[in-house]
C-alpha atoms as a PDB file:
ATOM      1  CA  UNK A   1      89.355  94.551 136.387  1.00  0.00           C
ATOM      2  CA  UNK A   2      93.337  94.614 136.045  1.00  0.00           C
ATOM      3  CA  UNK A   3      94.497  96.401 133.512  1.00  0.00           C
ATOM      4  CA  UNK A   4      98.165  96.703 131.927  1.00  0.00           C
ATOM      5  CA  UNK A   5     100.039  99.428 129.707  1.00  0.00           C
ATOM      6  CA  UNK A   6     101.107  98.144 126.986  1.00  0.00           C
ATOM      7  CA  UNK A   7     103.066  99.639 123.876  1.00  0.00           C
ATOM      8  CA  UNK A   8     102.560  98.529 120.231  1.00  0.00           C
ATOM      9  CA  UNK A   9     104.923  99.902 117.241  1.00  0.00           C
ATOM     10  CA  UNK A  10     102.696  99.855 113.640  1.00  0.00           C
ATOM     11  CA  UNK A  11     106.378  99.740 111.281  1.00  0.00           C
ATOM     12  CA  UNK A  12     105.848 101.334 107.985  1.00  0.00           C
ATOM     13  CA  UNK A  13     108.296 101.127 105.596  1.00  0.00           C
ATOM     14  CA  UNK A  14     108.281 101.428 100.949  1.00  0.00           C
ATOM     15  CA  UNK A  15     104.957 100.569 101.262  1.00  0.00           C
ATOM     16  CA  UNK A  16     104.540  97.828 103.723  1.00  0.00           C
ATOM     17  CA  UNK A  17     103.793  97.191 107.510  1.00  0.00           C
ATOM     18  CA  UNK A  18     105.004  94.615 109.615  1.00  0.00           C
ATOM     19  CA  UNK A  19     103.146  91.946 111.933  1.00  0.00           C
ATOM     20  CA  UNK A  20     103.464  87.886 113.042  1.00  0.00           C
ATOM     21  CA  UNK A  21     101.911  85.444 114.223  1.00  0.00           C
ATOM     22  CA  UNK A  22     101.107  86.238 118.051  1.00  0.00           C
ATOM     23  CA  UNK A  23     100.549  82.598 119.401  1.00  0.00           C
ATOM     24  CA  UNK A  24      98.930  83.829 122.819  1.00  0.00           C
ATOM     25  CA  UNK A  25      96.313  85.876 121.017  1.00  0.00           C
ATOM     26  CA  UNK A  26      96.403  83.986 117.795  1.00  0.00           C
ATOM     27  CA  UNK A  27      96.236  86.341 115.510  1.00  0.00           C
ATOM     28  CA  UNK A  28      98.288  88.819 113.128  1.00  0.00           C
ATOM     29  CA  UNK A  29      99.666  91.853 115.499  1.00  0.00           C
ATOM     30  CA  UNK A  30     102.103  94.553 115.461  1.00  0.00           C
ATOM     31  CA  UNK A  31     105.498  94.448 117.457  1.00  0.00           C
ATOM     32  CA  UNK A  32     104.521  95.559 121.097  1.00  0.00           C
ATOM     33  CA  UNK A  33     104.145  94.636 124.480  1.00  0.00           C
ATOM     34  CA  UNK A  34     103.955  95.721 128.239  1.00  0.00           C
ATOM     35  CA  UNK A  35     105.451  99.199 129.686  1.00  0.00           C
ATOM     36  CA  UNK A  36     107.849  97.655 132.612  1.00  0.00           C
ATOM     37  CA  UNK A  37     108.390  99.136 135.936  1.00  0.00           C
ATOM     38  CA  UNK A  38     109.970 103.108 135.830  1.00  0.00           C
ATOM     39  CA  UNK A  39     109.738 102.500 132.013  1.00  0.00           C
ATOM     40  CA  UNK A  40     107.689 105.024 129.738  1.00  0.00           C
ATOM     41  CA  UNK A  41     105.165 104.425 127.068  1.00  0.00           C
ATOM     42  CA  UNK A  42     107.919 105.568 124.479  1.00  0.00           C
ATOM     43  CA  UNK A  43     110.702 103.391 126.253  1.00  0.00           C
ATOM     44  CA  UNK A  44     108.665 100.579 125.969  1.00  0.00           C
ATOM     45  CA  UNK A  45     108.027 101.115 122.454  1.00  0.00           C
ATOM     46  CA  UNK A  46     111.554 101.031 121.530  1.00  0.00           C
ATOM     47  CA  UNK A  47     112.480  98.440 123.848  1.00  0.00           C
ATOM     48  CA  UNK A  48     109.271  95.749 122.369  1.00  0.00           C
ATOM     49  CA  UNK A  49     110.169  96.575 118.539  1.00  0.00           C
ATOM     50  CA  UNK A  50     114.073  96.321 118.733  1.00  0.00           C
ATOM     51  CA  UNK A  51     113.567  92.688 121.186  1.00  0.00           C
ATOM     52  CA  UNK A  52     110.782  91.610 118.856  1.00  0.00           C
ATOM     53  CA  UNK A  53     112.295  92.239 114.909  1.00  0.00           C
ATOM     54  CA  UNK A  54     116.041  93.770 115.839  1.00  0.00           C
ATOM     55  CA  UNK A  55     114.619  97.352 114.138  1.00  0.00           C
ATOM     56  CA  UNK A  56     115.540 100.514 115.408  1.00  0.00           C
ATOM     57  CA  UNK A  57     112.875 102.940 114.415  1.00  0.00           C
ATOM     58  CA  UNK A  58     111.578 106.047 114.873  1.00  0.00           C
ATOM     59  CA  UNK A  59     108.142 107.751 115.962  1.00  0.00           C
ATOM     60  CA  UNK A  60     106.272 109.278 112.826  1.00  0.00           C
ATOM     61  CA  UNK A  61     104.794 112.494 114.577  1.00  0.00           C
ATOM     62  CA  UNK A  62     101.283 113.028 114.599  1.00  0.00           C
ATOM     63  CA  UNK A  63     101.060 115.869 117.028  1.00  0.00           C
ATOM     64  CA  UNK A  64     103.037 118.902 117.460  1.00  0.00           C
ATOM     65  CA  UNK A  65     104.670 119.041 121.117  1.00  0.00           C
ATOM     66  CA  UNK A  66     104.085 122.155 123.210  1.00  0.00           C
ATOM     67  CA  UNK A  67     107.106 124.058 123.369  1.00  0.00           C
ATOM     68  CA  UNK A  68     108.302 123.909 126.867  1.00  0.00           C
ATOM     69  CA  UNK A  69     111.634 124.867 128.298  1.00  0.00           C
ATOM     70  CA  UNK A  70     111.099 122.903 131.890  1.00  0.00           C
ATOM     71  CA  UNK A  71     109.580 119.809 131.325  1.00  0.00           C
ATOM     72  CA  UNK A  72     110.514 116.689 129.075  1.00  0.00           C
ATOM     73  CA  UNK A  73     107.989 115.376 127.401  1.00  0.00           C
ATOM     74  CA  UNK A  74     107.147 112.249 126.140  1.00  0.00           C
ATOM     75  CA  UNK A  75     105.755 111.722 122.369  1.00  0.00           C
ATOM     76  CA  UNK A  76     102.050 111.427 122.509  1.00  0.00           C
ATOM     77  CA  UNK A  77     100.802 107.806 121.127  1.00  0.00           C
ATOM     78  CA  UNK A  78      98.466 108.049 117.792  1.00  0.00           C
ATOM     79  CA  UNK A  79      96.014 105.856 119.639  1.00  0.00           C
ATOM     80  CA  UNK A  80      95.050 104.606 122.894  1.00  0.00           C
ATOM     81  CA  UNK A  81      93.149 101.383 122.662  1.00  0.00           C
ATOM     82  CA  UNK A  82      91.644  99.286 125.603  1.00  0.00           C
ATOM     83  CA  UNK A  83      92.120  95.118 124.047  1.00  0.00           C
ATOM     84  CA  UNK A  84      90.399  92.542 126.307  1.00  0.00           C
ATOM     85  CA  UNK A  85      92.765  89.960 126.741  1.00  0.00           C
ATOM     86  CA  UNK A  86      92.570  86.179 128.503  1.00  0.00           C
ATOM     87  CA  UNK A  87      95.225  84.196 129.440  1.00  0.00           C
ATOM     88  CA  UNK A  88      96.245  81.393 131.292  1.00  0.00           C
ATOM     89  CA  UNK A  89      98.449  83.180 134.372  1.00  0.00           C
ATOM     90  CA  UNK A  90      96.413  86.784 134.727  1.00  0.00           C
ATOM     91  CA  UNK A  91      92.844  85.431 133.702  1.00  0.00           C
ATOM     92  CA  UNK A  92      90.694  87.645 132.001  1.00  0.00           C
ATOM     93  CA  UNK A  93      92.306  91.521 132.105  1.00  0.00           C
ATOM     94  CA  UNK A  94      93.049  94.636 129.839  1.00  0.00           C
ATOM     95  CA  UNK A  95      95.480  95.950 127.863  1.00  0.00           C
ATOM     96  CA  UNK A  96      95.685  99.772 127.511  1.00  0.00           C
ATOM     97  CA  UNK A  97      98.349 100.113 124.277  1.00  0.00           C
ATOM     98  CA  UNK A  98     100.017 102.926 124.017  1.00  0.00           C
ATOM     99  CA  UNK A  99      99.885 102.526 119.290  1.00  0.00           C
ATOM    100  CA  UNK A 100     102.928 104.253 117.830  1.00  0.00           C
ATOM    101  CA  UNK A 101     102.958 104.738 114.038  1.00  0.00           C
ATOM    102  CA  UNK A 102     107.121 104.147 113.279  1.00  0.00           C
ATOM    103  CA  UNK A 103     109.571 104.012 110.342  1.00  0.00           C
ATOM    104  CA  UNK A 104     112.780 102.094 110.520  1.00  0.00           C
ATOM    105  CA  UNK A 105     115.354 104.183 111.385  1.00  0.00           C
ATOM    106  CA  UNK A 106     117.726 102.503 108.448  1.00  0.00           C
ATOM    107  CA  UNK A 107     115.080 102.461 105.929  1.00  0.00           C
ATOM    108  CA  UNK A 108     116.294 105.013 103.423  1.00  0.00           C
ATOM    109  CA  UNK A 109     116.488 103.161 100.149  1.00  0.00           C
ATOM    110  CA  UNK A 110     113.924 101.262  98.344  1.00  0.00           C
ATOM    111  CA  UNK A 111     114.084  97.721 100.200  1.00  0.00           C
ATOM    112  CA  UNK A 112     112.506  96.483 103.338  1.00  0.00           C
ATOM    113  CA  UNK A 113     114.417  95.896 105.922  1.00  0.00           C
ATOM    114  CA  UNK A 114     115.706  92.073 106.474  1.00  0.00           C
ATOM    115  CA  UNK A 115     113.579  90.938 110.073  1.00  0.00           C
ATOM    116  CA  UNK A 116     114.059  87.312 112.079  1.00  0.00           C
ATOM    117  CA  UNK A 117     111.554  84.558 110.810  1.00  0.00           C
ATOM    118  CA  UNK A 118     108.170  84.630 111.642  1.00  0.00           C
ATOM    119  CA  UNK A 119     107.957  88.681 110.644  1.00  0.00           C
ATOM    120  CA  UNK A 120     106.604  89.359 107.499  1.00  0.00           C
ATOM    121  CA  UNK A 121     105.826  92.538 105.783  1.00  0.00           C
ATOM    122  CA  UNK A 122     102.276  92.889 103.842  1.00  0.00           C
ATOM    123  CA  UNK A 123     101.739  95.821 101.688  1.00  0.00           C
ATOM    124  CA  UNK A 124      99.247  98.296 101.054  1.00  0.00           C
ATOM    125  CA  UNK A 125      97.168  96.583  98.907  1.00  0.00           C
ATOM    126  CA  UNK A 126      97.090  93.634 101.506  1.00  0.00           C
ATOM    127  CA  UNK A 127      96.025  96.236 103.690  1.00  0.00           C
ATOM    128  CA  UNK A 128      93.355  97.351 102.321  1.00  0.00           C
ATOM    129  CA  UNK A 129      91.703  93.705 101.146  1.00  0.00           C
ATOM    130  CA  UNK A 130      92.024  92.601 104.440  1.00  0.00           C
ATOM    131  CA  UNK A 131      93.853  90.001 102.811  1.00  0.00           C
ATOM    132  CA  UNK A 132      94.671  86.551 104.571  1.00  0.00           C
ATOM    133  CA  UNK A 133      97.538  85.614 105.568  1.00  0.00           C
ATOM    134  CA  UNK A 134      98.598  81.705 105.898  1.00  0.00           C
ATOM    135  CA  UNK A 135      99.328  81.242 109.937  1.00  0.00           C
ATOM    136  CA  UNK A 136     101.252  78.892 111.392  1.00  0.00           C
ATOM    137  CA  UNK A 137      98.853  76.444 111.793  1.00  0.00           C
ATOM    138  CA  UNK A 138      98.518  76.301 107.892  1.00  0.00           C
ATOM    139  CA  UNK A 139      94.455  78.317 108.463  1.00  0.00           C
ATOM    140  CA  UNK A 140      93.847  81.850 106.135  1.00  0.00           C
ATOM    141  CA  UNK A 141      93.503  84.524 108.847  1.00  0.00           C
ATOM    142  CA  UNK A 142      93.670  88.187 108.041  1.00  0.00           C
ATOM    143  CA  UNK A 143      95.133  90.685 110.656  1.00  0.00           C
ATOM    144  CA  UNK A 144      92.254  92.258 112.734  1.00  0.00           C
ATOM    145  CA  UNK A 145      90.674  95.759 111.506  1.00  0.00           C
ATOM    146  CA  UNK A 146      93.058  97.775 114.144  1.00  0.00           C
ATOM    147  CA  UNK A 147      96.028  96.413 112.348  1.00  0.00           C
ATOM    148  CA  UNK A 148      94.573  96.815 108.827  1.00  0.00           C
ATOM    149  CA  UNK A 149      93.625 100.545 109.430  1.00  0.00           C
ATOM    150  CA  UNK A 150      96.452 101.578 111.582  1.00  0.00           C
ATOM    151  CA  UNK A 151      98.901 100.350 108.938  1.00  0.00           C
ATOM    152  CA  UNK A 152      97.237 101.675 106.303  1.00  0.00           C
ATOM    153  CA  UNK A 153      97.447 105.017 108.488  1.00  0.00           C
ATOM    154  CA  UNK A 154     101.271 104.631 109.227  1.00  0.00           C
ATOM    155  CA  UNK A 155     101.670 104.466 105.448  1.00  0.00           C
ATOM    156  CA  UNK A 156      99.693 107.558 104.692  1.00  0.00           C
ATOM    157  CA  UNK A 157     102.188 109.210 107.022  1.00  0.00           C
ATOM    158  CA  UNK A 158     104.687 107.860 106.117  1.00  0.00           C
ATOM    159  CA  UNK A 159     104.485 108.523 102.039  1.00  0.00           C
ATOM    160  CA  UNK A 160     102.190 111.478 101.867  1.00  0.00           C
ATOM    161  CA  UNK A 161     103.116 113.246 105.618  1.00  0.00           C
ATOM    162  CA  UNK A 162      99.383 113.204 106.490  1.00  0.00           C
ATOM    163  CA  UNK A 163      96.763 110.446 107.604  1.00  0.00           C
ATOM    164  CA  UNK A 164      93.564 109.651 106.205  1.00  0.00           C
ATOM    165  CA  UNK A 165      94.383 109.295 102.416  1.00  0.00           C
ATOM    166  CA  UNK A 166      94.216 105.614 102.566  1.00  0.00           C
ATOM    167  CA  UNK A 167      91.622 105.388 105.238  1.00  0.00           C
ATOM    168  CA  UNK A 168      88.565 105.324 102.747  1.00  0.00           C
ATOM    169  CA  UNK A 169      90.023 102.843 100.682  1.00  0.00           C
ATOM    170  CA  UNK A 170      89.734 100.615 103.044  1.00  0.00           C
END
């Protein structure tokens, strides 16, 4: 089977995540995509979110980093998920995404920050209803239970600096 490593951002910010309308998968996902050539997972991360919405954010930790004088190190994802995926050019293959939970790194007051059309941000309550969300193609689709829980996760983080708060609700 091939597989590819991918890297998906889950942006939290005053109470919301953010995710579109991925026309390949057709569904609601998080900003992400493949790790390129010499590239790490972290890189990639970056790279997807800020050519996807124009955000610069940054990596809510969820581990604490061995101090080591030597080495660099690259932030640990929260999750490692393996996605079958079809299309048209590779055929049937994998995904193996590297899932970052992320803040905006200009997201200090109350707003959300502005993102290009076709982004939208759905809050907590969304979240946690699974709520559906009007697609392009005018159908009611809610996001898939990875998004749901790992923005409901990034939020926890993000407003009460641990996961899991949120995770029952759901």
């Amino acid at each position: 089977m091939i597989r590819h490593f991918t890297s998906t951002g889950i942006v939290a910010a005053n109470g919301a995540t953010l995710v579109h309308w991925h026309q390949k998968v057709q569904a609601w996902l998080a900003p992400g995509g493949h790790v390129e050539p010499n590239e790490d997972p972290v890189q990639a991360l970056f790279r997807e979110v800020k050519e996807e919405t124009g955000l610069d954010v940054r990596i809510l930790p969820t581990y604490v980093l061995p101090e080591l004088s030597e080495l660099e190190q690259v932030a640990p994802p929260y999750t490692v998920m393996i996605e079958d995926v079809f299309d048209t050019k590779v055929g049937k293959h994998q995904h193996i995404d590297f899932t970052y939970l992320t803040t905006p790194v200009a997201s200090a007051d109350n707003s959300l920050p502005e993102v290009p059309e076709g982004w939208y941000w759905i809050d907590r309550q969304a979240l946690v209803e699974s709520r559906p969300l009007e697609a392009p193609t005018g159908e009611m689709v809610a996001p898939p239970e990875d998004v749901l829980k790992l923005g409901i996760a990034a939020l926890d983080l993000l407003e009460n600096g641990q996961i899991g708060s949120g995770l029952s609700r759901a």
